[in-house]
PDB file of N, CA and C in Angstrom:
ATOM      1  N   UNK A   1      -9.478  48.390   8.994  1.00  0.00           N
ATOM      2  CA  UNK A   1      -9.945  47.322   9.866  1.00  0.00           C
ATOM      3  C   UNK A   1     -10.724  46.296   9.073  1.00  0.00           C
ATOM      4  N   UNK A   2     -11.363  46.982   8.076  1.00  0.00           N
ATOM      5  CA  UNK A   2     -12.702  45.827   7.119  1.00  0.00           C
ATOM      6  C   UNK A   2     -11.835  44.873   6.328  1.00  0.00           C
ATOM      7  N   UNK A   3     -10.254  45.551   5.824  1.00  0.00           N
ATOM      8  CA  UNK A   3      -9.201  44.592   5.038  1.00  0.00           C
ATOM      9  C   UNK A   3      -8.980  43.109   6.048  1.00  0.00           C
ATOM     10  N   UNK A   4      -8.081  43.892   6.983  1.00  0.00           N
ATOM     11  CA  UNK A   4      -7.738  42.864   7.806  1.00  0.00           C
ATOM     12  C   UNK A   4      -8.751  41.520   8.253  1.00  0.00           C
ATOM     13  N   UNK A   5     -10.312  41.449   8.324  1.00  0.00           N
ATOM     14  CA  UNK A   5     -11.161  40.967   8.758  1.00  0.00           C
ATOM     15  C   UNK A   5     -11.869  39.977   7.569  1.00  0.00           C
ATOM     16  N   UNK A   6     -11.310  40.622   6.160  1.00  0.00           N
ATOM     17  CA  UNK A   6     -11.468  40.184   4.778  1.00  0.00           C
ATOM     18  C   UNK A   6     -10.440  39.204   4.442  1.00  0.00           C
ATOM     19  N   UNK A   7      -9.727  38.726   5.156  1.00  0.00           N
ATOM     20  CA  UNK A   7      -8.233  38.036   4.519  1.00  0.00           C
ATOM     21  C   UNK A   7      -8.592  36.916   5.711  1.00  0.00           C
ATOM     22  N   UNK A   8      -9.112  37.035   6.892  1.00  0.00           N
ATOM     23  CA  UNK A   8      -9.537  36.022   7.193  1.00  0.00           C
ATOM     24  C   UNK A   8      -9.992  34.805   6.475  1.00  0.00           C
ATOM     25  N   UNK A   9     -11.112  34.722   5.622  1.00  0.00           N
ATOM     26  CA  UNK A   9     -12.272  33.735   5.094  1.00  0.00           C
ATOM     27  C   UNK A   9     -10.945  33.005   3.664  1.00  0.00           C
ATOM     28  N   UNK A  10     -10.219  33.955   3.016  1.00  0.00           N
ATOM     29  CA  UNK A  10      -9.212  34.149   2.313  1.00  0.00           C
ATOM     30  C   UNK A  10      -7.807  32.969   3.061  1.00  0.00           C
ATOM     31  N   UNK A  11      -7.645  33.512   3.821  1.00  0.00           N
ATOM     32  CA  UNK A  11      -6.202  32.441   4.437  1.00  0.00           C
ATOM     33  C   UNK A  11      -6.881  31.013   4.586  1.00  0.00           C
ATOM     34  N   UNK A  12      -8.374  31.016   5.716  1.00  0.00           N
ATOM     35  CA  UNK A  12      -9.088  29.557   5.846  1.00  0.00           C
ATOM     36  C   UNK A  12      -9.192  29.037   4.372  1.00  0.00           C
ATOM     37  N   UNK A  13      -9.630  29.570   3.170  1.00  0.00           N
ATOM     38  CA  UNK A  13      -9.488  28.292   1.717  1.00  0.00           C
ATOM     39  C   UNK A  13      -8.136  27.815   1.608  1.00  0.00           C
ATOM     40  N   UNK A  14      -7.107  28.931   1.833  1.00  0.00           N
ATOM     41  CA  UNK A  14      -5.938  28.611   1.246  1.00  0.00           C
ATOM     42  C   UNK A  14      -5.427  27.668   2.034  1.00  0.00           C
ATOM     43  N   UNK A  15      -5.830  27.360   3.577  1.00  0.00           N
ATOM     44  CA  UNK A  15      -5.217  26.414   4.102  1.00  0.00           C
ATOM     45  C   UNK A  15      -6.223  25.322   3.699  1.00  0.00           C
ATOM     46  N   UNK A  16      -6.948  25.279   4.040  1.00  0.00           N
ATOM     47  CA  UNK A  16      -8.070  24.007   3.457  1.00  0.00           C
ATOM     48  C   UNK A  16      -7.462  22.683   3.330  1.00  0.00           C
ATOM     49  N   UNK A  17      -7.028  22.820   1.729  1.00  0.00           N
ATOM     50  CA  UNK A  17      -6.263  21.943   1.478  1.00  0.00           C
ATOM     51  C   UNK A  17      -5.294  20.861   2.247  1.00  0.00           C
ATOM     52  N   UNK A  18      -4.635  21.823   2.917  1.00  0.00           N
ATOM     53  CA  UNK A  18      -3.876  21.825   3.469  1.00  0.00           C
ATOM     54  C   UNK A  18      -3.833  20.701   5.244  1.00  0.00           C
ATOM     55  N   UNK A  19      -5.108  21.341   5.214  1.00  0.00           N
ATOM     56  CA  UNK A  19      -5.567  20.646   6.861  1.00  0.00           C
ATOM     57  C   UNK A  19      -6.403  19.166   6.160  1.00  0.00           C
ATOM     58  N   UNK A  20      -6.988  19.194   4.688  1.00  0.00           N
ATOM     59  CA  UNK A  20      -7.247  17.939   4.318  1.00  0.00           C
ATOM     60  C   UNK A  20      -6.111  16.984   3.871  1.00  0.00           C
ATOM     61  N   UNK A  21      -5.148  17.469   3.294  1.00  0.00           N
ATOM     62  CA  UNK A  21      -4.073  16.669   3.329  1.00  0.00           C
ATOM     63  C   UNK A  21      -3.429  15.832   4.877  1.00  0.00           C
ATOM     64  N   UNK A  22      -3.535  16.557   5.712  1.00  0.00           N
ATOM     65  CA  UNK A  22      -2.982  16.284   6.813  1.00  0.00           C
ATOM     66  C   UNK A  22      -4.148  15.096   7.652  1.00  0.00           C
ATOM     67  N   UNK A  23      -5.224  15.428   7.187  1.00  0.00           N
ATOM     68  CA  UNK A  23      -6.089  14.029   7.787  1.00  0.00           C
ATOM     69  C   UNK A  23      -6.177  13.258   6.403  1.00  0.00           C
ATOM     70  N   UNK A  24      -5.566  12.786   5.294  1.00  0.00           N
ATOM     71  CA  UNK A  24      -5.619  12.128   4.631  1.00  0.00           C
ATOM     72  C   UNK A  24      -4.604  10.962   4.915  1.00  0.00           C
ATOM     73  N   UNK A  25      -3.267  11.800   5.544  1.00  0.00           N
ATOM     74  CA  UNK A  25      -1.983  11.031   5.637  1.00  0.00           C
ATOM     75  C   UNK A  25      -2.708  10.411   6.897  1.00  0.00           C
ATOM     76  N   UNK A  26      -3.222  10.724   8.324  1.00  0.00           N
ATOM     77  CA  UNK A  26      -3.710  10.393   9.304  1.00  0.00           C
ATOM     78  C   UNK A  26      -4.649   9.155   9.231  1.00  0.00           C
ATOM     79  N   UNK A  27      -5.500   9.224   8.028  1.00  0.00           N
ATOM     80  CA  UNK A  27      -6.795   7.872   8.398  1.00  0.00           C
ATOM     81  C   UNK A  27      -6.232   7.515   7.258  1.00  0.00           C
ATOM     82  N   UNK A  28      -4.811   7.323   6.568  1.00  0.00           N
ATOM     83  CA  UNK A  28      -4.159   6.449   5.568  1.00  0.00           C
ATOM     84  C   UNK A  28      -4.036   5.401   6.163  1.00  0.00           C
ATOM     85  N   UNK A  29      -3.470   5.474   7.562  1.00  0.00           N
ATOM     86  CA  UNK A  29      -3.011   4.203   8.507  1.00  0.00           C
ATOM     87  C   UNK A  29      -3.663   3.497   9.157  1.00  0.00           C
ATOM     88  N   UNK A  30      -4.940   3.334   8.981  1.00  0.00           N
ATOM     89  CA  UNK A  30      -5.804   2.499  10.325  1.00  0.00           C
ATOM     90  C   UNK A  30      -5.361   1.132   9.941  1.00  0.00           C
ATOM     91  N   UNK A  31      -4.532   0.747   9.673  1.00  0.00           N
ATOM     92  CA  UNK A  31      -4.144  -0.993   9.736  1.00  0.00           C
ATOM     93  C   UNK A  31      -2.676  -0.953   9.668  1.00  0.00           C
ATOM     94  N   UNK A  32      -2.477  -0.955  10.748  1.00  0.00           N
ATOM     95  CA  UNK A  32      -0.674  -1.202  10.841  1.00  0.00           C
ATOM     96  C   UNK A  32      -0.256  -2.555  10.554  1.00  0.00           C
ATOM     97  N   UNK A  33      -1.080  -3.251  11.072  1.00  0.00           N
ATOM     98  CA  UNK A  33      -0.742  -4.546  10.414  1.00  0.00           C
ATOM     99  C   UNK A  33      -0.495  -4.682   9.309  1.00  0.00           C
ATOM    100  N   UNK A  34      -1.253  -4.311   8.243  1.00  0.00           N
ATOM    101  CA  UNK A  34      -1.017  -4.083   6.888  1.00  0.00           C
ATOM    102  C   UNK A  34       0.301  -3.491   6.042  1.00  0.00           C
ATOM    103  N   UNK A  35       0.410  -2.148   7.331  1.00  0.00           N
ATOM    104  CA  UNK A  35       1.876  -1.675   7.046  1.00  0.00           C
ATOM    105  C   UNK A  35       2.830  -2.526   6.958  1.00  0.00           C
ATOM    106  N   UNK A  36       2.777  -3.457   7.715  1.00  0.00           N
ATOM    107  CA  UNK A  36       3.967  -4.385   7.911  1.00  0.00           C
ATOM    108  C   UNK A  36       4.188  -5.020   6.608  1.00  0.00           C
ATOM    109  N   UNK A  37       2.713  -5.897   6.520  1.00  0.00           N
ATOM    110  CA  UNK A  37       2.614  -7.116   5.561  1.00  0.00           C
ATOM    111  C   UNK A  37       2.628  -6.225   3.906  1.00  0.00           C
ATOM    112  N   UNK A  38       2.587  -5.033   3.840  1.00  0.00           N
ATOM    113  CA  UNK A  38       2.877  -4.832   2.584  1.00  0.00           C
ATOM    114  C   UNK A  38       4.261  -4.588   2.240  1.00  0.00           C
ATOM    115  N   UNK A  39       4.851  -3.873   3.488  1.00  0.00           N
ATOM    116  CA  UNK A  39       6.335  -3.337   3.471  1.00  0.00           C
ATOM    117  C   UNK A  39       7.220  -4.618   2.890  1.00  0.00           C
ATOM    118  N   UNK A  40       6.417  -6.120   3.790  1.00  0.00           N
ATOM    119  CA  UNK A  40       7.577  -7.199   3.652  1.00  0.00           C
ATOM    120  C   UNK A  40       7.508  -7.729   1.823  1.00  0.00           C
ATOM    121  N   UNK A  41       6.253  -7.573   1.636  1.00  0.00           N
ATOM    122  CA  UNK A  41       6.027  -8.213   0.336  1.00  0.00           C
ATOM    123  C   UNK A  41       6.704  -7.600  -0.722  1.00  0.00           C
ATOM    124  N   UNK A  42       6.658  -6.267  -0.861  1.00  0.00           N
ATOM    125  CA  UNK A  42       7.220  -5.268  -1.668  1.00  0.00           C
ATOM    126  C   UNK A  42       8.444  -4.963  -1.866  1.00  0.00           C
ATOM    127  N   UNK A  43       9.293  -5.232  -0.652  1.00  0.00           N
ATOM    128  CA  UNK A  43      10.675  -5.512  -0.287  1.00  0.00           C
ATOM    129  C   UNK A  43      11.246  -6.705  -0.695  1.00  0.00           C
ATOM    130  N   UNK A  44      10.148  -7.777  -0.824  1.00  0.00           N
ATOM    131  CA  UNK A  44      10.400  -8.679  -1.478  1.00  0.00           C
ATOM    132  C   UNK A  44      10.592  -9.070  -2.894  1.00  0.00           C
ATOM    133  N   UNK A  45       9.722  -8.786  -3.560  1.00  0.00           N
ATOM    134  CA  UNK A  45       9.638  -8.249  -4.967  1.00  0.00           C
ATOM    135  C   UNK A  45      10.953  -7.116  -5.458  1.00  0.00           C
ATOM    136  N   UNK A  46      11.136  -6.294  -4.818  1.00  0.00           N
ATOM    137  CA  UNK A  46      12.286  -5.606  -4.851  1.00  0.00           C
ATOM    138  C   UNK A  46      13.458  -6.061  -4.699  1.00  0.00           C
ATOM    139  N   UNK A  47      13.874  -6.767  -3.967  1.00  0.00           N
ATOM    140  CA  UNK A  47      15.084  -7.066  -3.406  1.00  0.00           C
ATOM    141  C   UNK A  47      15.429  -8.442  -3.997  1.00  0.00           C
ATOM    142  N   UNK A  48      14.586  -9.292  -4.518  1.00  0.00           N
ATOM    143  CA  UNK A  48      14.570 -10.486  -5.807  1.00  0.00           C
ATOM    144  C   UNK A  48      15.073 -10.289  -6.781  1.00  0.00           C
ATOM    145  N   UNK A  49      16.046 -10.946  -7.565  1.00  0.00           N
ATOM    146  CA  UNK A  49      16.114 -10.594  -8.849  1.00  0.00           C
ATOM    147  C   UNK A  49      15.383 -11.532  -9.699  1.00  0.00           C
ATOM    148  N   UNK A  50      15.280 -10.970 -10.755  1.00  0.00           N
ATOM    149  CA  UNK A  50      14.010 -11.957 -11.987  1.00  0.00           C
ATOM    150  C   UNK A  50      14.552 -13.351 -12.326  1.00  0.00           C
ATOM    151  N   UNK A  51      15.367 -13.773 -11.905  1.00  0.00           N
ATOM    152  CA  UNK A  51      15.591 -15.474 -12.011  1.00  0.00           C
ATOM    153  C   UNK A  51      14.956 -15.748 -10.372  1.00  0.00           C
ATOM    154  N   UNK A  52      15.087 -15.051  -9.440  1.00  0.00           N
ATOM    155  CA  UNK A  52      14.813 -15.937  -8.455  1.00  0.00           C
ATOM    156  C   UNK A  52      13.115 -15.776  -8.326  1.00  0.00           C
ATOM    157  N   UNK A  53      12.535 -14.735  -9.385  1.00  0.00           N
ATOM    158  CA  UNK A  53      11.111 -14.828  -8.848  1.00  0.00           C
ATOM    159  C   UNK A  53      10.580 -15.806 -10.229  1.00  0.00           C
ATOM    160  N   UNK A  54      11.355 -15.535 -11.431  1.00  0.00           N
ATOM    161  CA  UNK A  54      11.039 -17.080 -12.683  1.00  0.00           C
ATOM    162  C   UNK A  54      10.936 -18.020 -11.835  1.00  0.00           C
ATOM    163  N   UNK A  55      12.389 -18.484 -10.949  1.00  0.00           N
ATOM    164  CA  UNK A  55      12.054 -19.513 -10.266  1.00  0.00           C
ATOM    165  C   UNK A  55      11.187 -20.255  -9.440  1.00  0.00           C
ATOM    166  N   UNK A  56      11.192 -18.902  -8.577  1.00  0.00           N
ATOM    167  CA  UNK A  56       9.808 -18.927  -7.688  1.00  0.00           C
ATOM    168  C   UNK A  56       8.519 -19.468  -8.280  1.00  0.00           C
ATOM    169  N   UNK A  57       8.006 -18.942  -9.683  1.00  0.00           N
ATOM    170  CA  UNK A  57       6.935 -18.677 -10.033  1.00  0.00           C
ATOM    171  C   UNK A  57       6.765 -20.690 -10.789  1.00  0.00           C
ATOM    172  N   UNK A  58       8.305 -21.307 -11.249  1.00  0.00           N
ATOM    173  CA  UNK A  58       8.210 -22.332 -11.573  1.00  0.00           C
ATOM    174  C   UNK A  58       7.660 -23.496 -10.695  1.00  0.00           C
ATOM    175  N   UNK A  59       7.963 -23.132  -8.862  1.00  0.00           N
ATOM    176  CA  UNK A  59       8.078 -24.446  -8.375  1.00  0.00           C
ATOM    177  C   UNK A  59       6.526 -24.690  -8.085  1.00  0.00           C
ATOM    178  N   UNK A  60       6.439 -25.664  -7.524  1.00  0.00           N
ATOM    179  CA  UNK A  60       4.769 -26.014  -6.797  1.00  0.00           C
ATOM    180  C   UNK A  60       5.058 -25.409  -5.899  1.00  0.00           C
ATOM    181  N   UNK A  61       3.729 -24.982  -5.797  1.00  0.00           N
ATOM    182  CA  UNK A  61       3.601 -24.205  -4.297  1.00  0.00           C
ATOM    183  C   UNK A  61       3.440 -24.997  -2.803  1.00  0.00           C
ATOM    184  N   UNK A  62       4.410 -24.435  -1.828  1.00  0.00           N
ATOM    185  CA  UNK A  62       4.487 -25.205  -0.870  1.00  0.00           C
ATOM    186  C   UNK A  62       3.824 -24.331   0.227  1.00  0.00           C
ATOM    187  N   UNK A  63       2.926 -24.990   0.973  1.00  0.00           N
ATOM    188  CA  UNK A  63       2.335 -24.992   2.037  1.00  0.00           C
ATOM    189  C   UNK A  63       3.315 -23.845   2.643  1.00  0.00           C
ATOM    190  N   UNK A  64       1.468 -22.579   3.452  1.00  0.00           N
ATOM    191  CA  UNK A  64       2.505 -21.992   3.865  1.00  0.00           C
ATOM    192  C   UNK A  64       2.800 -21.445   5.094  1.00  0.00           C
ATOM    193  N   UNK A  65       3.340 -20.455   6.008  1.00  0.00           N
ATOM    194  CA  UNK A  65       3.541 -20.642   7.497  1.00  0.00           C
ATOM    195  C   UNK A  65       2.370 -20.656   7.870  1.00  0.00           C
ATOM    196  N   UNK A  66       2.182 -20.685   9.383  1.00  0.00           N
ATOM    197  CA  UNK A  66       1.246 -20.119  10.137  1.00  0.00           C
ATOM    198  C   UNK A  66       0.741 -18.756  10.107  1.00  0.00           C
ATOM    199  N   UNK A  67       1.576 -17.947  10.442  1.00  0.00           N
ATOM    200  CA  UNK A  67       1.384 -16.354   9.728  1.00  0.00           C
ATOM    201  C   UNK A  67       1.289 -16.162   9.031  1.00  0.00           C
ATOM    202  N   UNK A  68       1.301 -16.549   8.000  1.00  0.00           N
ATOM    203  CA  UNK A  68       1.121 -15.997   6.718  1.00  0.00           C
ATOM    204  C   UNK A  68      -0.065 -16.712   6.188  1.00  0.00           C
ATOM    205  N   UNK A  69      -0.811 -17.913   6.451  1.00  0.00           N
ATOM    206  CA  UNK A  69      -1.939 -18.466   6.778  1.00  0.00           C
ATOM    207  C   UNK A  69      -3.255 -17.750   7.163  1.00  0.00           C
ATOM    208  N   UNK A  70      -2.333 -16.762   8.511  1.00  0.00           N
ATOM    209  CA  UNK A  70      -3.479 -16.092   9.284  1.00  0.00           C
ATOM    210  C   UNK A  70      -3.967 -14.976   8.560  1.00  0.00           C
ATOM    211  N   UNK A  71      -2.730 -14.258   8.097  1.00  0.00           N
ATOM    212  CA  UNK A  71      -2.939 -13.269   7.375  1.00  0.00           C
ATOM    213  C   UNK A  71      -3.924 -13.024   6.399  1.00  0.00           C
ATOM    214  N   UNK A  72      -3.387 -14.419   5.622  1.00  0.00           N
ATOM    215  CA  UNK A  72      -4.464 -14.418   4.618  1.00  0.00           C
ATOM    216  C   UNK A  72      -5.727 -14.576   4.906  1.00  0.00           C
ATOM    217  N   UNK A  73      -6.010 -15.161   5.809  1.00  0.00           N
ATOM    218  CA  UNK A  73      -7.317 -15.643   6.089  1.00  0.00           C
ATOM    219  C   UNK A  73      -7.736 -13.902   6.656  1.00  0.00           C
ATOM    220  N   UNK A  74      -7.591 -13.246   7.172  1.00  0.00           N
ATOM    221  CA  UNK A  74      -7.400 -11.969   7.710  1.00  0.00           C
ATOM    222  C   UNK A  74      -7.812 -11.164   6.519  1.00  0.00           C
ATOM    223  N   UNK A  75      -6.860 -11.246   5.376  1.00  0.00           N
ATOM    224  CA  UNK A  75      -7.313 -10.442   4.018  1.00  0.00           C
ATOM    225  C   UNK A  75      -8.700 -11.130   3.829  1.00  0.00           C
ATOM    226  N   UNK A  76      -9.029 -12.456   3.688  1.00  0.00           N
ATOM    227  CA  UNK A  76     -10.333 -12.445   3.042  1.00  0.00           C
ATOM    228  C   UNK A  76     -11.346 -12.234   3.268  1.00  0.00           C
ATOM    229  N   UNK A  77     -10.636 -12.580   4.711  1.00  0.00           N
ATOM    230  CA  UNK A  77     -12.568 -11.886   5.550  1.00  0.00           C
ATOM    231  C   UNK A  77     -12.860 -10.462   5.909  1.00  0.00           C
ATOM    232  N   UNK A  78     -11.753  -9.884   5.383  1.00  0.00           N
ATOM    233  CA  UNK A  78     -11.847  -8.411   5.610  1.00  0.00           C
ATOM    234  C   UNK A  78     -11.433  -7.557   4.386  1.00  0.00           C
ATOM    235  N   UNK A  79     -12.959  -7.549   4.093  1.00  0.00           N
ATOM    236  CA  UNK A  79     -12.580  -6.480   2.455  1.00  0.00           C
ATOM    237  C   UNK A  79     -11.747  -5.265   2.639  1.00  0.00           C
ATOM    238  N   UNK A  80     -12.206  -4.524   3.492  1.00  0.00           N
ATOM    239  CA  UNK A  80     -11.708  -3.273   3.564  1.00  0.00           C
ATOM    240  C   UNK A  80      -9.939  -3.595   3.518  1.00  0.00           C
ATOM    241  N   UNK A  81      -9.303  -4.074   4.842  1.00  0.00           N
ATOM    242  CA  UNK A  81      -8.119  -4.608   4.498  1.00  0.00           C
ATOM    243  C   UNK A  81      -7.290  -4.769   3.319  1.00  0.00           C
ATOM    244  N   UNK A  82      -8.072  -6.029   2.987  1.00  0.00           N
ATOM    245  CA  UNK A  82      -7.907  -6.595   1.715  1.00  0.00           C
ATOM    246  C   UNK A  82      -7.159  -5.668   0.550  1.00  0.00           C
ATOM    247  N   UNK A  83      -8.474  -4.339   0.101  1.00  0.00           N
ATOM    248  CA  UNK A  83      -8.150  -3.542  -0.410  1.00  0.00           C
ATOM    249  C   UNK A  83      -6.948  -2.433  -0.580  1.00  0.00           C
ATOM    250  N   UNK A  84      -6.579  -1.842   1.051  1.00  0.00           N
ATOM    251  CA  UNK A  84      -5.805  -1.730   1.160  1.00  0.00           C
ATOM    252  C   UNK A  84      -4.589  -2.052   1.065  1.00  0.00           C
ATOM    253  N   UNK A  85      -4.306  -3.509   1.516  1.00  0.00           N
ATOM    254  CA  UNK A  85      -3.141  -4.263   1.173  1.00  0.00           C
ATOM    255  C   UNK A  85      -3.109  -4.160  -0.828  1.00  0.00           C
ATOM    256  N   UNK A  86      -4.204  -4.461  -1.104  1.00  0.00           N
ATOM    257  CA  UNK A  86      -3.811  -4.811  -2.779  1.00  0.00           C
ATOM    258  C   UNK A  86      -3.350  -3.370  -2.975  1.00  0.00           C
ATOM    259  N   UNK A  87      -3.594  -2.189  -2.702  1.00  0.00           N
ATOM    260  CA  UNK A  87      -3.400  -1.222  -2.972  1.00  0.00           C
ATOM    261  C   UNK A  87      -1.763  -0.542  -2.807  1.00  0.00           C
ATOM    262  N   UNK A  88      -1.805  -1.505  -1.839  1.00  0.00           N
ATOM    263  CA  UNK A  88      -0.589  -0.752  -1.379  1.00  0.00           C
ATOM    264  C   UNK A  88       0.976  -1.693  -2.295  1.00  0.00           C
ATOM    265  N   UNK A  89       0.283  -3.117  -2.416  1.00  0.00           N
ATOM    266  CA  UNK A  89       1.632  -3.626  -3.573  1.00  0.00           C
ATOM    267  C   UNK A  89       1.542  -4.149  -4.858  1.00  0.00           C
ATOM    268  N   UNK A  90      -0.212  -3.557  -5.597  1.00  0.00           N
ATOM    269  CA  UNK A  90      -0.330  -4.249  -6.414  1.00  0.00           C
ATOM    270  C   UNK A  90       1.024  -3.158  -7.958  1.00  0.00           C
ATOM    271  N   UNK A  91       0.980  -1.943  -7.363  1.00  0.00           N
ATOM    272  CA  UNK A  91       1.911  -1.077  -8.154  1.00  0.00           C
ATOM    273  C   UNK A  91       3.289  -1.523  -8.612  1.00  0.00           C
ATOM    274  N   UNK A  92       4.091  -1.974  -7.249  1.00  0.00           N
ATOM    275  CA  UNK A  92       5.569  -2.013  -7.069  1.00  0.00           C
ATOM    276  C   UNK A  92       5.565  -3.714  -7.170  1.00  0.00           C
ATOM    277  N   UNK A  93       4.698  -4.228  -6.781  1.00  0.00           N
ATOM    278  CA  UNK A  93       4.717  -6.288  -7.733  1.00  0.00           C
ATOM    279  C   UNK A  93       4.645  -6.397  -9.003  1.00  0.00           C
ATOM    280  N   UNK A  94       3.666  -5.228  -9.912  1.00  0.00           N
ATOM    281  CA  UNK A  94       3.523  -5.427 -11.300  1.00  0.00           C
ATOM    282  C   UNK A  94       4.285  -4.732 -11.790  1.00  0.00           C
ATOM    283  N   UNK A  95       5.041  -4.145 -11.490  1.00  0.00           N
ATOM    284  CA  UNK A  95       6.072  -3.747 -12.282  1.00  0.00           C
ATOM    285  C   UNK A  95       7.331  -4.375 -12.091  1.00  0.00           C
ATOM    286  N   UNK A  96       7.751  -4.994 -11.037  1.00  0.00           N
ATOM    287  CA  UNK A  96       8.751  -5.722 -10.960  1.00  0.00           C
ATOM    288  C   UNK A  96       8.320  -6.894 -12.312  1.00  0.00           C
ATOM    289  N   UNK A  97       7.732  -7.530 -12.036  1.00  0.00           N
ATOM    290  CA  UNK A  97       7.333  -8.765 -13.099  1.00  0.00           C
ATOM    291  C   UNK A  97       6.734  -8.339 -14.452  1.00  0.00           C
ATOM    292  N   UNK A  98       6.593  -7.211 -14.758  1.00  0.00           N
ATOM    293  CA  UNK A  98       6.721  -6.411 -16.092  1.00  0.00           C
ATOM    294  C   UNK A  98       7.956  -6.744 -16.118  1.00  0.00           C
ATOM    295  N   UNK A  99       9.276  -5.805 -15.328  1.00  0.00           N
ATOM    296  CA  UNK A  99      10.487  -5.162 -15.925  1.00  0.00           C
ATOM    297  C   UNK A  99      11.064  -7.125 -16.132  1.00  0.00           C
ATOM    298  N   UNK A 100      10.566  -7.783 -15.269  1.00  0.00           N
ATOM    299  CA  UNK A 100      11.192  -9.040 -15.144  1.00  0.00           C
ATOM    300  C   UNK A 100      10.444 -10.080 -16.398  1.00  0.00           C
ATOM    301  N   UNK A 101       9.511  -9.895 -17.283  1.00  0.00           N
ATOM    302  CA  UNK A 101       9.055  -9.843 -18.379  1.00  0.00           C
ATOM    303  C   UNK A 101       7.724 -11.351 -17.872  1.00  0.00           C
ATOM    304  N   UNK A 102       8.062 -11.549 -16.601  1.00  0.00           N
ATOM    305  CA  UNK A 102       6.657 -11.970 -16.011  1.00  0.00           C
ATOM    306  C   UNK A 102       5.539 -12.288 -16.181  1.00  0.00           C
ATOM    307  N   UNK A 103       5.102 -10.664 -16.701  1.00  0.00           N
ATOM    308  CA  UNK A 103       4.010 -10.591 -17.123  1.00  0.00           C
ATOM    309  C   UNK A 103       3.489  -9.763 -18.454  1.00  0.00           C
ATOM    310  N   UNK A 104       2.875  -9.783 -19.468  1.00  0.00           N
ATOM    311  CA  UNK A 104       2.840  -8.954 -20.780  1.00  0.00           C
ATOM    312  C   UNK A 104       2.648  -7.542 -20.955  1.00  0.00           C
TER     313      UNK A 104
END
């Protein structure tokens, strides 16, 4: 009976982990908005090939939507955000414009 009652305290570490992983993926998401606006950017960068983002990177920059206006204004006044978003495409942008020789 004293075994069985001993493997208790034993199974709770081993899951531990386990139940912290699962609220990690959970309070990953508090900005869905963000989900969006990183998904599109990253997809973007991806789905570009390196002449059209050279190009990109050549023209003047033109004024830009409304949404994407707001957004930004959205990232700056909100660090936390902010962070998140950089987090979430600063990986898969710098390496596109590495492999695309972009950047050094």
């Amino acid at each position: 009976m004293f075994k069985r009652f001993a493997l208790i305290p034993l199974i709770a570490l081993a899951a531990a982990p386990l139940c912290l992983l699962d609220a990690r993926v959970v309070c990953a998401q508090p900005f869905p908005m963000i989900d969006k606006l990183a998904q599109k950017v990253v997809e973007k960068y991806q789905n570009s090939s390196c002449q059209q983002l050279a190009e990109e990177r050549s023209q003047p920059k033109v004024p830009k939507g409304e949404m994407e206006q707001r957004a930004i204004s959205v990232l700056r006044s909100d660090p936390q955000m902010r962070t998140e978003f950089i987090n979430r495409v600063a990986a898969p942008v710098a390496n596109k414009l590495f492999e695309c020789g972009l950047i050094p």
